[in-house]
Protein backbone atom coordinates (compact mmCIF):
# COMPACT_ATOMS: atom_id res chain seq x y z
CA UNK A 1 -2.54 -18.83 -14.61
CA UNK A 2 -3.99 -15.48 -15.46
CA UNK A 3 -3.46 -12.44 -13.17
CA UNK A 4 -6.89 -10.79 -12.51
CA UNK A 5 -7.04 -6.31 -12.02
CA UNK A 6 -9.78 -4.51 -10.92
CA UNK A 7 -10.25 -0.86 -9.55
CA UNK A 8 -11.32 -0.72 -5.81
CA UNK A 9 -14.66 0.20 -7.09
CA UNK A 10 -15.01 -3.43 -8.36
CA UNK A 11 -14.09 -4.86 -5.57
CA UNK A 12 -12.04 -7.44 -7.18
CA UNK A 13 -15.18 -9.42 -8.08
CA UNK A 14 -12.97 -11.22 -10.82
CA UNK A 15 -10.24 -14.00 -9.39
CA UNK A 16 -8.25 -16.46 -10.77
CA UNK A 17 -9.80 -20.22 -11.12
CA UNK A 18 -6.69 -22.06 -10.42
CA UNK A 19 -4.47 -20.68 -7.67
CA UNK A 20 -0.83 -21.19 -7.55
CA UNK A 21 1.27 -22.70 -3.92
CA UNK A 22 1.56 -19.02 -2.65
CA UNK A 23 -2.09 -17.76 -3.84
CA UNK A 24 -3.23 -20.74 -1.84
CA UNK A 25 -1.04 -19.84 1.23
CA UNK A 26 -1.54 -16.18 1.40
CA UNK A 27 -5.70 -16.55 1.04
CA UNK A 28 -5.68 -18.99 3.86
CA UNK A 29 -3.37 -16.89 6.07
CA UNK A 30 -5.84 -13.65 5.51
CA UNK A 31 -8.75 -15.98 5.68
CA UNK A 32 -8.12 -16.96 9.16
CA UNK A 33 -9.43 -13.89 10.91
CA UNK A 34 -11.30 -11.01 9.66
CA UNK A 35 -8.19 -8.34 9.43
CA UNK A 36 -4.63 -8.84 10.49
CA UNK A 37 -2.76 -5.76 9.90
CA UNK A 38 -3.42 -2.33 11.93
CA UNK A 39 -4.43 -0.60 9.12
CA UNK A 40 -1.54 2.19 9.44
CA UNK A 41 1.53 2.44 6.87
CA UNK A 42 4.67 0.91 7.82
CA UNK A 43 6.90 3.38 9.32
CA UNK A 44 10.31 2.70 7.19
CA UNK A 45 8.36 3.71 4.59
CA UNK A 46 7.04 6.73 5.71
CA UNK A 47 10.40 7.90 6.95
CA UNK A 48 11.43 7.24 3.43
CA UNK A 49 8.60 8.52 1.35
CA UNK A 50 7.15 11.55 2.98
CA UNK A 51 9.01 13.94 1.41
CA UNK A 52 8.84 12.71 -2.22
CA UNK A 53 6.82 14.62 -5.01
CA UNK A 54 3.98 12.11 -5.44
CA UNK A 55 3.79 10.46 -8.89
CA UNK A 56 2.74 6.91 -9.45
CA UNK A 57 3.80 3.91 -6.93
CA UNK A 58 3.70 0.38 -7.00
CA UNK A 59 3.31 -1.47 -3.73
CA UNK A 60 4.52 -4.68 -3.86
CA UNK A 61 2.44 -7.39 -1.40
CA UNK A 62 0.40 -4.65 -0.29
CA UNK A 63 -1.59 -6.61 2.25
CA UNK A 64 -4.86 -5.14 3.06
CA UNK A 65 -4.18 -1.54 1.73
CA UNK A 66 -2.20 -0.04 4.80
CA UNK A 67 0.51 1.65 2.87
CA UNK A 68 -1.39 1.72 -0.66
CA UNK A 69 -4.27 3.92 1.06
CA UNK A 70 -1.79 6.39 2.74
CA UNK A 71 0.41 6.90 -0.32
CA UNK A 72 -3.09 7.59 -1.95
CA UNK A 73 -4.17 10.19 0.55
CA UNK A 74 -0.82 12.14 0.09
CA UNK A 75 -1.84 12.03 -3.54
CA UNK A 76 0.05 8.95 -5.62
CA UNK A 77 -1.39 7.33 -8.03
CA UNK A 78 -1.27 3.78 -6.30
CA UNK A 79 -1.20 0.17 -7.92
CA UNK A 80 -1.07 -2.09 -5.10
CA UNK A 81 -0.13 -5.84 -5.83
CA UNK A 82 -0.75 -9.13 -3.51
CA UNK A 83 -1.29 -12.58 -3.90
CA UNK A 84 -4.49 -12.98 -1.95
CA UNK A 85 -7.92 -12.14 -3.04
CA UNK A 86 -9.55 -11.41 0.47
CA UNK A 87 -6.43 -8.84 1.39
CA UNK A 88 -7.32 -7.42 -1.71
CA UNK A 89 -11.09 -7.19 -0.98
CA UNK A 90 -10.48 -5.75 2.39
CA UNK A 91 -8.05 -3.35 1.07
CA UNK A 92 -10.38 -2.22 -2.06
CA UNK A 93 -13.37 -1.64 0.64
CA UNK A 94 -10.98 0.31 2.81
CA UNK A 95 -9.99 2.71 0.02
CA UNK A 96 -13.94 2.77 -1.42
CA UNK A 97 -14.48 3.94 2.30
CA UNK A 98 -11.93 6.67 2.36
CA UNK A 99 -12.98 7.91 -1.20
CA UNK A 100 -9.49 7.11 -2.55
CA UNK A 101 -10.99 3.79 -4.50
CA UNK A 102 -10.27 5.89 -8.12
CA UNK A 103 -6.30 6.13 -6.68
CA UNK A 104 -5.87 2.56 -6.63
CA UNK A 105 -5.57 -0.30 -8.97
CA UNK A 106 -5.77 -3.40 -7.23
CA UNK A 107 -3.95 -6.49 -9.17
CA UNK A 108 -4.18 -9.66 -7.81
CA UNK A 109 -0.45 -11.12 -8.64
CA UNK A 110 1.62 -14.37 -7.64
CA UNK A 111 4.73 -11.97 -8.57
CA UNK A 112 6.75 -15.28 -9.18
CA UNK A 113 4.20 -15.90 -12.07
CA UNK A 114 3.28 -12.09 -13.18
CA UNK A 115 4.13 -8.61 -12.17
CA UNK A 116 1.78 -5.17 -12.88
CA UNK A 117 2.62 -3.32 -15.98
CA UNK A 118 3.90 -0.25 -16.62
CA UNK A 119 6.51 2.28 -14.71
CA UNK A 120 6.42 3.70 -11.48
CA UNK A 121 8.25 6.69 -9.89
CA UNK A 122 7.98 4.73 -6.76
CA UNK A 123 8.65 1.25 -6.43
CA UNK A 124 7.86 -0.54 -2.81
CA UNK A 125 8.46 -3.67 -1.34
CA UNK A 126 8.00 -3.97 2.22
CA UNK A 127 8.86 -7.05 4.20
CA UNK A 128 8.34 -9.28 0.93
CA UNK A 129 8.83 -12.38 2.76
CA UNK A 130 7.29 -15.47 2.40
CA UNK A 131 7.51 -19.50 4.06
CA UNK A 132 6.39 -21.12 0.88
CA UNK A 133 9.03 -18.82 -1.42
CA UNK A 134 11.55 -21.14 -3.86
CA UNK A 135 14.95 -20.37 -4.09
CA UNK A 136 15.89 -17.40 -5.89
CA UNK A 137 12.46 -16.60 -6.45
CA UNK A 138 12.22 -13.03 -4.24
CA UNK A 139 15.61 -12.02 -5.85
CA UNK A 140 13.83 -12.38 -9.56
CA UNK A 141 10.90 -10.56 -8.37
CA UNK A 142 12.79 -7.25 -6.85
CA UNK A 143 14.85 -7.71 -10.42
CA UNK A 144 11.51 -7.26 -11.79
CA UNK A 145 11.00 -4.32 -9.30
CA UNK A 146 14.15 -2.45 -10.61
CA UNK A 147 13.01 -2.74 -14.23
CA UNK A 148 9.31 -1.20 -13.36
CA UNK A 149 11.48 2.19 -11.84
CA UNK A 150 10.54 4.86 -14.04
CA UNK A 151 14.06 7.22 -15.03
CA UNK A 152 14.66 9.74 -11.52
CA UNK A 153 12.49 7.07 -9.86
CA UNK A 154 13.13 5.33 -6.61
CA UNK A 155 13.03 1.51 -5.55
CA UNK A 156 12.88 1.45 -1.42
CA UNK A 157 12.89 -2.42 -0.23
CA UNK A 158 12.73 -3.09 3.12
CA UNK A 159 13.00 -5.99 4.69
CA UNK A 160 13.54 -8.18 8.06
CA UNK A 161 17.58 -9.08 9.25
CA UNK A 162 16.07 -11.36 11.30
CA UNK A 163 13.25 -12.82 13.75
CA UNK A 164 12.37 -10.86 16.65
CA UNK A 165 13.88 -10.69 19.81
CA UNK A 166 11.44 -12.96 21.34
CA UNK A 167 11.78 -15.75 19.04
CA UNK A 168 14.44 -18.03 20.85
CA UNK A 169 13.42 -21.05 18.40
CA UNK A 170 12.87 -20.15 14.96
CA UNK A 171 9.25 -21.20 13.36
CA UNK A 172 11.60 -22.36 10.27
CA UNK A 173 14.77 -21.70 8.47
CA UNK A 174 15.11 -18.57 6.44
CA UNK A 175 17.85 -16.55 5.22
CA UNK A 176 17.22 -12.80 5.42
CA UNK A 177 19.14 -10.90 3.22
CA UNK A 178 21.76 -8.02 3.94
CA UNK A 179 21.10 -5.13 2.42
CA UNK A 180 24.18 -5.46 0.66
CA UNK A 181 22.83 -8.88 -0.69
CA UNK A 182 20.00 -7.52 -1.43
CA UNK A 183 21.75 -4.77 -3.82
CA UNK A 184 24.22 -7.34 -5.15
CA UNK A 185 21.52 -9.60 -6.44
CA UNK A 186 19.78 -6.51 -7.63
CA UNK A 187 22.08 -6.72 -10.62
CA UNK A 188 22.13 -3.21 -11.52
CA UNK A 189 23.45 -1.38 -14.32
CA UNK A 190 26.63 0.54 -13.24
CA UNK A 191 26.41 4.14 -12.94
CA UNK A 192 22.61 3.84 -13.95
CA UNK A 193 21.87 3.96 -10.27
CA UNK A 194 22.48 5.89 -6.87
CA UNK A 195 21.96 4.28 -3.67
CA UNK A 196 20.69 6.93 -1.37
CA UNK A 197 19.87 4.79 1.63
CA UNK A 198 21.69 1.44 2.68
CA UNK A 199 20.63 1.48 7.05
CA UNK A 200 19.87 -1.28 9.60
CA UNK A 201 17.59 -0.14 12.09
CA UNK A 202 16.44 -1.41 15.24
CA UNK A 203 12.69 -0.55 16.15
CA UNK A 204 11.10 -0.72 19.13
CA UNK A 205 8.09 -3.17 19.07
CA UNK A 206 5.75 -5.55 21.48
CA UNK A 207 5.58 -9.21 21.52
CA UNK A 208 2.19 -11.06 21.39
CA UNK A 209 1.58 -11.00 24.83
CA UNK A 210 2.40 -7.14 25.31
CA UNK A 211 5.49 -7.08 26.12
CA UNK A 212 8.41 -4.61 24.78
CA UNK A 213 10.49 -6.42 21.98
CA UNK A 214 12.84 -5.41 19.23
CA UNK A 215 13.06 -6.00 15.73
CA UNK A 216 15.67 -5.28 13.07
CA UNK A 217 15.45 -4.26 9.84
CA UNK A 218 16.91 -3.54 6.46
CA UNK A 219 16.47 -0.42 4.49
CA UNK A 220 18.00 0.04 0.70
CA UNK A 221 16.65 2.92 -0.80
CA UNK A 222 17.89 3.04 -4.75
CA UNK A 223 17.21 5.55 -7.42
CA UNK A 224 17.47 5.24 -11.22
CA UNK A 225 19.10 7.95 -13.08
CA UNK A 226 17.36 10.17 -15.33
């Protein structure tokens, strides 16, 4: 197929004809309900991006804008990436809303299938997990990551170690990756890189019924050499 990119000013009024397995998935999971995320960044990558100098960023499976819009308000240059349409929609009108619509390039992207052009001193992918993913198939897409870091750029990848603590039963069977998978896969070139963050962290979250929960997560932070 043929990846579609608008600005947030267009609203993304241009979309692929033929959607692929996780196009498909992804615009019937955000068509379900009218939002699904809070709207606020995540916090790993706050914690790991506030005190950059702001340059450009790519945000892999950025969802309906969260972290796209608050990179833009702290002054990136933001292209934001996701498989579904209506996320992208909701995130565009978000960022229209805020006046930061001329920050952000919206690309609608099956990343198994195409990936945004260019370099980026800032390279995110948070929680890029998906049920319908093939094998190998989110290790060739943070490859693809790696090779969109600009030179003194950083790559920050977090990701789930596991379900939450109030899943007893699994939905289905998924391997989450170590961070030290996660940089072995990465495949890259020695001495070329510096890993400045490798962490598992605990946070404190709620279940769906309210109730206090905990979560784990992976954090590798990388950056290219100059």
């Amino acid at each position: 197929m043929t990846d579609t990119s608008t600005t947030a000013n267009d609203a993304l009024a241009a979309t692929a004809t033929t959607d692929t397995v996780a196009q498909q998935y992804w615009e019937g999971f955000y068509g379900e309900r009218d939002s699904v995320w809070s709207g606020r960044p995540n916090e790993l990558l706050v914690r790991e991006v506030e005190a950059l100098t702001p340059g450009t960023a790519l945000d892999l499976g950025c969802a309906e804008g969260g972290d796209a819009i608050w990179l833009a308000r702290r002054g990136w240059r933001v292209t934001g990436a996701d498989a579904s349409a209506t996320a992208l929609r909701r995130a565009a009108a978000r960022a229209d809303e805020e006046g930061l619509g001329e920050r952000i390039d919206f690309q609608r992207h099956d990343l198994s299938q195409g990936f945004p052009a260019g370099s980026f001193d800032l390279v995110s992918a948070q929680y890029l997990h998906s049920p319908v993913e093939q094998d190998g198939e989110r290790t060739a897409i943070l490859r693809q990551a790696a090779r969109a870091v600009a030179p003194g750029g950083v790559l920050l990848i977090v990701g789930h170690a596991g379900w939450p603590s109030w899943e007893a039963e699994p939905p289905f069977d998924y391997h989450f990756p170590t961070t030290a998978e996660v940089l072995d896969s990465l495949g890259l070139e020695p001495g070329q890189w510096h890993v400045e963050v490798e962490e598992l962290v605990t946070r404190d979250v709620t279940d769906p019924e309210g109730r206090p929960a905990t979560r784990r997560d992976n954090v590798l932070k990388v950056r290219r050499g100059r």
